[in-house]
PDB file of N, CA and C in Angstrom:
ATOM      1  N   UNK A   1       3.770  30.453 110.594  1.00  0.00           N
ATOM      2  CA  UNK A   1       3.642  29.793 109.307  1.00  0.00           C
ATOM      3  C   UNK A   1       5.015  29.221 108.934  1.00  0.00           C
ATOM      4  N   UNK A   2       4.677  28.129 108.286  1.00  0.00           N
ATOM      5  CA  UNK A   2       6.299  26.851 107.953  1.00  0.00           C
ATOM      6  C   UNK A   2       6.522  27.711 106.823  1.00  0.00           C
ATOM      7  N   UNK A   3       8.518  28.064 106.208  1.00  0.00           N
ATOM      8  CA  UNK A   3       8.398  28.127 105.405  1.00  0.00           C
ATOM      9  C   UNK A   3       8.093  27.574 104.152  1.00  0.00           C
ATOM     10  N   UNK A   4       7.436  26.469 104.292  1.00  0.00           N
ATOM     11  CA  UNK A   4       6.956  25.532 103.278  1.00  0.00           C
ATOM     12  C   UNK A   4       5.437  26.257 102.836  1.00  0.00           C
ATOM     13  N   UNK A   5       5.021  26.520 104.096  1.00  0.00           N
ATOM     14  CA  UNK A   5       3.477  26.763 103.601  1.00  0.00           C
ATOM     15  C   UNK A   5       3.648  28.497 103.034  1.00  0.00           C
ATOM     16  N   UNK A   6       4.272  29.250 103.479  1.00  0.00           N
ATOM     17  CA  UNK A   6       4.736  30.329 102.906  1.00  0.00           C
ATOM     18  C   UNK A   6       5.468  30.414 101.456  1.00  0.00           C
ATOM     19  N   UNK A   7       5.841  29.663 100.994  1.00  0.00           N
ATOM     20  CA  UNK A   7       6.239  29.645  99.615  1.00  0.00           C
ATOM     21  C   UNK A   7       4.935  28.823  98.500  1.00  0.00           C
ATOM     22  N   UNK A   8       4.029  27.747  99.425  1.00  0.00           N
ATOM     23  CA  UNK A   8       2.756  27.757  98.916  1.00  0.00           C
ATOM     24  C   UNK A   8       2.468  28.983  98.614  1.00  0.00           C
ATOM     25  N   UNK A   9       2.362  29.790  99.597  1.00  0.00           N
ATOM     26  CA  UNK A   9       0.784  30.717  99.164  1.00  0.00           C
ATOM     27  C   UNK A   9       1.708  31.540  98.503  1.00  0.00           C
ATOM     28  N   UNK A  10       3.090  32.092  98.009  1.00  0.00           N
ATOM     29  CA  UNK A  10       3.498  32.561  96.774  1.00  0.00           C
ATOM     30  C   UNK A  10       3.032  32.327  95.519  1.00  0.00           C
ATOM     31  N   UNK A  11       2.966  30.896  95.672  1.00  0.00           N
ATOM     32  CA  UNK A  11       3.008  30.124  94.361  1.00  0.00           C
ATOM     33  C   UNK A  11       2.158  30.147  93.982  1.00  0.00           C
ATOM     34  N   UNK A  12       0.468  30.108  94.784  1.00  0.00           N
ATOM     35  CA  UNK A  12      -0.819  29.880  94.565  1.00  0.00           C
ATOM     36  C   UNK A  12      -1.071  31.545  94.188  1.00  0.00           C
ATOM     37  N   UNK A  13      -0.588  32.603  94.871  1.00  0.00           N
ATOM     38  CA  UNK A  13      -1.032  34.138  94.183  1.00  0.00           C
ATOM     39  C   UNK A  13      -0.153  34.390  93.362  1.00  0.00           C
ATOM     40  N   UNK A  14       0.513  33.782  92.919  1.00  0.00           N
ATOM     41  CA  UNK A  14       1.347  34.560  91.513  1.00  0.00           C
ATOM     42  C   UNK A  14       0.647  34.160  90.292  1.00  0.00           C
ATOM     43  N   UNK A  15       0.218  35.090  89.022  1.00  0.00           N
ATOM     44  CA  UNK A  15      -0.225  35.166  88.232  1.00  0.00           C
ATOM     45  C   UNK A  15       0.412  35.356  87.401  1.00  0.00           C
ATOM     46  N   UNK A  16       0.074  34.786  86.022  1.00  0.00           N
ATOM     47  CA  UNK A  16       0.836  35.240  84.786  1.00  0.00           C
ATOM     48  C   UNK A  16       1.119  36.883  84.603  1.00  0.00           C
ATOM     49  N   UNK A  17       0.428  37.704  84.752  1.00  0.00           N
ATOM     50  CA  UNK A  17       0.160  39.194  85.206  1.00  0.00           C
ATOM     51  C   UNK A  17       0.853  39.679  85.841  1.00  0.00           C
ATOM     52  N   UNK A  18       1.115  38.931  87.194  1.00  0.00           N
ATOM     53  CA  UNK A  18       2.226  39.656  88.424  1.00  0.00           C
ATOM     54  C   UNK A  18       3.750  39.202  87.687  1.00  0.00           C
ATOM     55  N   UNK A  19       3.917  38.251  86.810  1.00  0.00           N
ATOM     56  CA  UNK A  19       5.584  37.371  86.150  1.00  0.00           C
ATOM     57  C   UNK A  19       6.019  38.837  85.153  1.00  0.00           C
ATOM     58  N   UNK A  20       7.158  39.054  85.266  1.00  0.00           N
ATOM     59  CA  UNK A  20       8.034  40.089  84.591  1.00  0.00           C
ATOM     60  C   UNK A  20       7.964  39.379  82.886  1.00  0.00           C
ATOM     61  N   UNK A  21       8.138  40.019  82.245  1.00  0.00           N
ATOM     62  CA  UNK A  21       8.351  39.769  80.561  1.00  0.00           C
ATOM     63  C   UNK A  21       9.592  39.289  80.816  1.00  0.00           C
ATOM     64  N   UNK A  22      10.770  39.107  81.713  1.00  0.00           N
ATOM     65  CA  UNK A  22      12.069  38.359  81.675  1.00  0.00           C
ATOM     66  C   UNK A  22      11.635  37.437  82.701  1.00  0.00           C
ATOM     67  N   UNK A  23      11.136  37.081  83.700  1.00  0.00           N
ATOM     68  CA  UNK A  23      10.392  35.843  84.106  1.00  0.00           C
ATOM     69  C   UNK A  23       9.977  34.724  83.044  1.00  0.00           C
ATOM     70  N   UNK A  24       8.910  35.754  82.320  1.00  0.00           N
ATOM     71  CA  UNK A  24       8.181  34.787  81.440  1.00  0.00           C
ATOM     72  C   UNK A  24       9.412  34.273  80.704  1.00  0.00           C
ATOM     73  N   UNK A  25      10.197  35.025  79.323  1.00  0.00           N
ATOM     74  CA  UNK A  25      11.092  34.474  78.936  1.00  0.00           C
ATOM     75  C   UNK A  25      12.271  33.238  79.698  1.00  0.00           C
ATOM     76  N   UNK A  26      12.605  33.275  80.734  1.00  0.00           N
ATOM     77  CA  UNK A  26      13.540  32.323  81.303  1.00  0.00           C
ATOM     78  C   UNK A  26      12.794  31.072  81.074  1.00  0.00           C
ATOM     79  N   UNK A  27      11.506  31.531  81.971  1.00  0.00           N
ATOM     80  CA  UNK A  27      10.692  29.903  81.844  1.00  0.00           C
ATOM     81  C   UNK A  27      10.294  29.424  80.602  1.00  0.00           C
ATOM     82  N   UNK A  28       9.999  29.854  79.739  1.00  0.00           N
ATOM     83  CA  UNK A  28      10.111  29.588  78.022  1.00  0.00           C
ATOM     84  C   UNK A  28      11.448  28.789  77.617  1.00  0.00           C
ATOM     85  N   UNK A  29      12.261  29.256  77.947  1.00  0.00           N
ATOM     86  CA  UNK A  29      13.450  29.058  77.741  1.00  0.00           C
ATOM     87  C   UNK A  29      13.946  27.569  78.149  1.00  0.00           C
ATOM     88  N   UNK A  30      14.017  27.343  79.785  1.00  0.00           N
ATOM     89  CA  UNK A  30      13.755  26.575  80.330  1.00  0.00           C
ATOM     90  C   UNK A  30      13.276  25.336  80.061  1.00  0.00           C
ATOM     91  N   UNK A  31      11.662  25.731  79.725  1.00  0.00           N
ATOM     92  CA  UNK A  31      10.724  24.129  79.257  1.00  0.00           C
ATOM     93  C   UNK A  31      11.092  23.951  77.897  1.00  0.00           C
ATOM     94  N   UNK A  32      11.556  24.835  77.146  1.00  0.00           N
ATOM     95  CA  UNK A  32      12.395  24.597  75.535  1.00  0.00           C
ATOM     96  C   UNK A  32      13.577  23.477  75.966  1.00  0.00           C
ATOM     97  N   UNK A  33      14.326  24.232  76.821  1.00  0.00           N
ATOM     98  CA  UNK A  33      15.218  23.091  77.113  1.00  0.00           C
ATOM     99  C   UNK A  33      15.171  22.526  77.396  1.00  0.00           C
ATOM    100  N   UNK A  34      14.468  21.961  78.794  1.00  0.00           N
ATOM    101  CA  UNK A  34      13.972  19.917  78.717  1.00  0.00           C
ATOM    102  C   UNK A  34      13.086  19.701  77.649  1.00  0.00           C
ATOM    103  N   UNK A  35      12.565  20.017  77.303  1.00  0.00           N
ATOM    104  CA  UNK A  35      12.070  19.310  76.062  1.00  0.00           C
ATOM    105  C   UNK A  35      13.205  18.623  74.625  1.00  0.00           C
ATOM    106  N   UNK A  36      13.928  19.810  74.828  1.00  0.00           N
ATOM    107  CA  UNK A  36      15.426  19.234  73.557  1.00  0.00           C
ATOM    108  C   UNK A  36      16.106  18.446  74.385  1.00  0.00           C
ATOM    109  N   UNK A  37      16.576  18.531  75.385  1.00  0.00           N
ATOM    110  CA  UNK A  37      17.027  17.519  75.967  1.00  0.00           C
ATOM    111  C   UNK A  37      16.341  15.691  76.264  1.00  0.00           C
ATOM    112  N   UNK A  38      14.936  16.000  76.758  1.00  0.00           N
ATOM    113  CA  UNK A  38      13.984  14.811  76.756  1.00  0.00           C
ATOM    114  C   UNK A  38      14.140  14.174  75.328  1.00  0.00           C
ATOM    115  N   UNK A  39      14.221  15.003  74.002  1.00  0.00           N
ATOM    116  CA  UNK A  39      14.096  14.664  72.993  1.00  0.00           C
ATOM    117  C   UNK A  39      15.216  13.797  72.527  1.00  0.00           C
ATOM    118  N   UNK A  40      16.196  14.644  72.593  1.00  0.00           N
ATOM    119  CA  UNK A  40      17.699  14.236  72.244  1.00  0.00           C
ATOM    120  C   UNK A  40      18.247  12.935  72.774  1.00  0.00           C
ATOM    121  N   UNK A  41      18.017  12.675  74.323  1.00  0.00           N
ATOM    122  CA  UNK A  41      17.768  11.735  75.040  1.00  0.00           C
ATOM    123  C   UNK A  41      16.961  10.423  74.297  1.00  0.00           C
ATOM    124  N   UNK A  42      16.341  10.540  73.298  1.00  0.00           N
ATOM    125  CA  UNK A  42      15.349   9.478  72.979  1.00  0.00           C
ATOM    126  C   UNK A  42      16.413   8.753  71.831  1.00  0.00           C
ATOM    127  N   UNK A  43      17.472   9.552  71.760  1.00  0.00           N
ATOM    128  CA  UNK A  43      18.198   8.852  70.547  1.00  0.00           C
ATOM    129  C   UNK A  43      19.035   7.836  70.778  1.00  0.00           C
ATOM    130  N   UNK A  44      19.451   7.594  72.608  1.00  0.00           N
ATOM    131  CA  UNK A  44      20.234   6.912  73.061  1.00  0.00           C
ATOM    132  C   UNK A  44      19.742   5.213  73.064  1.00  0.00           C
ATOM    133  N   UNK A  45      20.360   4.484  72.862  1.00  0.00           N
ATOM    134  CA  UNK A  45      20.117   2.740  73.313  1.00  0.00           C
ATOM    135  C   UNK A  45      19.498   2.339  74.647  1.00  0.00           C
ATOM    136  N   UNK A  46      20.130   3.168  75.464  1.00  0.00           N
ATOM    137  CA  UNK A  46      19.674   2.890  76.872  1.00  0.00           C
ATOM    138  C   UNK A  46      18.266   3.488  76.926  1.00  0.00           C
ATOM    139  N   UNK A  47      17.565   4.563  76.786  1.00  0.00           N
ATOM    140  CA  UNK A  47      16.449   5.275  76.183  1.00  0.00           C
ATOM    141  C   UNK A  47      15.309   4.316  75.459  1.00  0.00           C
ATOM    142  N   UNK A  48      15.827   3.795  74.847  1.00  0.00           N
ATOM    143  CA  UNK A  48      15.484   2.838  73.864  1.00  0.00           C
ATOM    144  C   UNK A  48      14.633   1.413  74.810  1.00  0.00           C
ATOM    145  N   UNK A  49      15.687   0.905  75.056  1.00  0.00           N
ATOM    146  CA  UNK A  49      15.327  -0.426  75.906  1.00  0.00           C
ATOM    147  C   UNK A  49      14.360   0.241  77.228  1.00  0.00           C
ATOM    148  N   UNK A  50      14.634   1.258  78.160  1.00  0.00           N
ATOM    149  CA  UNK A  50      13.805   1.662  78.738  1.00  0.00           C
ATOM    150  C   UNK A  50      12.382   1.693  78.596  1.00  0.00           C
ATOM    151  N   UNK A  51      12.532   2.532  77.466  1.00  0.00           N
ATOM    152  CA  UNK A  51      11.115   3.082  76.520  1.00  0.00           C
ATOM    153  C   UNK A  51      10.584   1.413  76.530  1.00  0.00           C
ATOM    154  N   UNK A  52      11.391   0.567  75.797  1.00  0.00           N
ATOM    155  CA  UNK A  52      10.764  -0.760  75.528  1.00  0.00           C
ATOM    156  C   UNK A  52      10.030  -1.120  76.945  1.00  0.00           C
ATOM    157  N   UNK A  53      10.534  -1.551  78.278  1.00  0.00           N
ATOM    158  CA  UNK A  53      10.607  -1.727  79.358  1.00  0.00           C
ATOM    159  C   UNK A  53       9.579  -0.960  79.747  1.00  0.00           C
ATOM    160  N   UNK A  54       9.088   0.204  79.655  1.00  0.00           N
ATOM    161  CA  UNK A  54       7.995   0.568  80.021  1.00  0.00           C
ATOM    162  C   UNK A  54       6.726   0.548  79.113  1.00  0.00           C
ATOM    163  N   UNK A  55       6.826   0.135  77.953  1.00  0.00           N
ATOM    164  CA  UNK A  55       5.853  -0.190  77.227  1.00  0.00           C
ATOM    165  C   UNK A  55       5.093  -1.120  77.480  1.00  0.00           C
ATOM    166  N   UNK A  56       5.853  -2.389  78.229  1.00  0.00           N
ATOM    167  CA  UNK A  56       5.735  -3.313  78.195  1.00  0.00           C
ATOM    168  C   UNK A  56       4.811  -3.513  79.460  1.00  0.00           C
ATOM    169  N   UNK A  57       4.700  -2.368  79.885  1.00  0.00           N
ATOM    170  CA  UNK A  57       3.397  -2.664  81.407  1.00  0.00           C
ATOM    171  C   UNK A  57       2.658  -2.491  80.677  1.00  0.00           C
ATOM    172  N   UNK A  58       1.945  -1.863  79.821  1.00  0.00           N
ATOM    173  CA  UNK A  58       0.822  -2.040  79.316  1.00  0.00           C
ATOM    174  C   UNK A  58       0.054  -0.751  80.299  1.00  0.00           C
ATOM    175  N   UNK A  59       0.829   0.220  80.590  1.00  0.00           N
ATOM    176  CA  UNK A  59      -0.469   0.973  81.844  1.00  0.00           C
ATOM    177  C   UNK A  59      -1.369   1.990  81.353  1.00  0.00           C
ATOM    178  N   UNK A  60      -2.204   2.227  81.911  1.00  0.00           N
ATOM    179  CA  UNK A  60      -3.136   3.325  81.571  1.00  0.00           C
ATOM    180  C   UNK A  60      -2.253   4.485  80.661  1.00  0.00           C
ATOM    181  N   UNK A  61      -2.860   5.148  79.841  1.00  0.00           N
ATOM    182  CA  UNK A  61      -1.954   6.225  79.159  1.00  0.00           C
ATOM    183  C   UNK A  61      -2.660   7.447  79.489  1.00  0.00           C
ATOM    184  N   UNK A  62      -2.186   7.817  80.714  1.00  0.00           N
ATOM    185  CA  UNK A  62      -2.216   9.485  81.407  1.00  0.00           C
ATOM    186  C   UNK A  62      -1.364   9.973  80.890  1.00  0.00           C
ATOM    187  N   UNK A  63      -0.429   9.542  80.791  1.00  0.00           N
ATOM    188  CA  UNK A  63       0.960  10.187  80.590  1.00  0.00           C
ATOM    189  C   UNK A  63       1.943   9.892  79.342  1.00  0.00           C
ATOM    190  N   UNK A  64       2.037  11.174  78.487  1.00  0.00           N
ATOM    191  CA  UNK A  64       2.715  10.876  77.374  1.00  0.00           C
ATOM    192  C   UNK A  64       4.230  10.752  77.427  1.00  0.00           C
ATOM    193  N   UNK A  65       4.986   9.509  76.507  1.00  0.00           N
ATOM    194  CA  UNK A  65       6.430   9.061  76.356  1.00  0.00           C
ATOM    195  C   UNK A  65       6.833   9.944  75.088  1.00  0.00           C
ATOM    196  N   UNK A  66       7.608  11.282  75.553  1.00  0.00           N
ATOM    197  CA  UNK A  66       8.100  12.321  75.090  1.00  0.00           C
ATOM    198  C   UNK A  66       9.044  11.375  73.517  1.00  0.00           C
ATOM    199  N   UNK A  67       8.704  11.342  72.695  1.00  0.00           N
ATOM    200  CA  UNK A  67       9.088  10.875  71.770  1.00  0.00           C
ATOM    201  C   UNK A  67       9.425   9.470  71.184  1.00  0.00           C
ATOM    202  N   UNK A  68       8.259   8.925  72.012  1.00  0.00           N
ATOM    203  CA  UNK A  68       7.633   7.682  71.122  1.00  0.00           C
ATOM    204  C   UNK A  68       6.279   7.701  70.830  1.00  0.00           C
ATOM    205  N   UNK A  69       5.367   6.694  70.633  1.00  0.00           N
ATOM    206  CA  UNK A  69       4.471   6.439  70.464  1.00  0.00           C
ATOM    207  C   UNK A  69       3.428   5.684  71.327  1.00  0.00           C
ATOM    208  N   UNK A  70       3.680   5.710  72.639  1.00  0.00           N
ATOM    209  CA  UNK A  70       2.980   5.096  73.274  1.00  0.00           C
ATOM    210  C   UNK A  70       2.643   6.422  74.729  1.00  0.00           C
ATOM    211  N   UNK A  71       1.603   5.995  75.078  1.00  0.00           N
ATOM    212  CA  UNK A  71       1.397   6.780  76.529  1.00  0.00           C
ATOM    213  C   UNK A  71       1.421   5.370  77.713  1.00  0.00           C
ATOM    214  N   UNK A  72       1.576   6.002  78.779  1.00  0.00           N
ATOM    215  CA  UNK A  72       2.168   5.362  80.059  1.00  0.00           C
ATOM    216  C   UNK A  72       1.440   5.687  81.221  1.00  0.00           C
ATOM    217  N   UNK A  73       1.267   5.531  82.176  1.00  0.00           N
ATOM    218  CA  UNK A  73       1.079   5.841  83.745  1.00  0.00           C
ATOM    219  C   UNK A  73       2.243   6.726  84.179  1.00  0.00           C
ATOM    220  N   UNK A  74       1.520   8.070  84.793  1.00  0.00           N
ATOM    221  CA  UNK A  74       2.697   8.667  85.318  1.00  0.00           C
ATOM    222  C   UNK A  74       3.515   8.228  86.553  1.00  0.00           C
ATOM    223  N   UNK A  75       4.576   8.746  86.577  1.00  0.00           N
ATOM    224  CA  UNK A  75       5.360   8.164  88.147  1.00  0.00           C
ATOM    225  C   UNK A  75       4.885   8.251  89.425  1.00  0.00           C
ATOM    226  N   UNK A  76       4.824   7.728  90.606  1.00  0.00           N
ATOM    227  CA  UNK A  76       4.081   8.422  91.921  1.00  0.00           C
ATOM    228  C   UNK A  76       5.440   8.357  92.493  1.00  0.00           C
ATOM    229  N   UNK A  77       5.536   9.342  93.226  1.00  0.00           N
ATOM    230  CA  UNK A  77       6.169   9.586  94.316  1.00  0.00           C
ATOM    231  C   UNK A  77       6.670   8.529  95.206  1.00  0.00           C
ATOM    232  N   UNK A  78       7.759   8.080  95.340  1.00  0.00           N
ATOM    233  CA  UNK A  78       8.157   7.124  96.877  1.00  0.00           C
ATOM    234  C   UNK A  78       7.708   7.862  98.249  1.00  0.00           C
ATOM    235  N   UNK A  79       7.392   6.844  99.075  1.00  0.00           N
ATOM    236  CA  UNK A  79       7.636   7.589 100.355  1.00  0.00           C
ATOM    237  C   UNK A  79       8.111   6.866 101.245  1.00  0.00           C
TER     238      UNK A  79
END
C-alpha cells in the first residue's frame, strides 16, 4: 500500500469520536483563523478589484465570496 493510500484510509476512519477534545479545539481554532484572515483580507484594494474581476464571470454560484455579496464557481485544480 502507497503511502498516499494509507493516509486515505486514516482519514476516511477517523471520526469525530476517535479526535481528542485538544484535536477538536486546534481545528476550531484553525478554521477561526482563516476565516479572520479571509475576512480581514477583504479590506484590501487588491481584494477588492479581484472580488470585482471575479464577479464579473458571471459563474454559477456553488461557491460563496467570503465577504461579499456574490457567489462564484469554485476553483478546479490545474493539472
Amino acid at each position: 500500500m502507497t503511502v498516499t493510500a494509507e493516509l486515505c484510509d486514516k482519514i476516511v476512519a477517523t471520526t469525530y469520536d476517535s479526535l481528542t477534545p485538544e484535536a477538536i479545539a486546534a481545528a476550531r481554532r484553525l478554521v477561526l483563523d482563516g476565516l479572520a484572515i479571509a475576512l480581514a483580507g477583504t479590506e484590501e484594494d487588491t481584494i477588492q478589484i479581484l472580488a470585482e474581476h471575479y464577479r464579473g464571470f458571471g459563474a454559477r454560484g456553488d461557491a460563496a465570496v467570503i465577504g461579499f455579496d456574490f457567489r462564484t464557481a469554485p476553483p478546479w485544480p490545474r493539472r
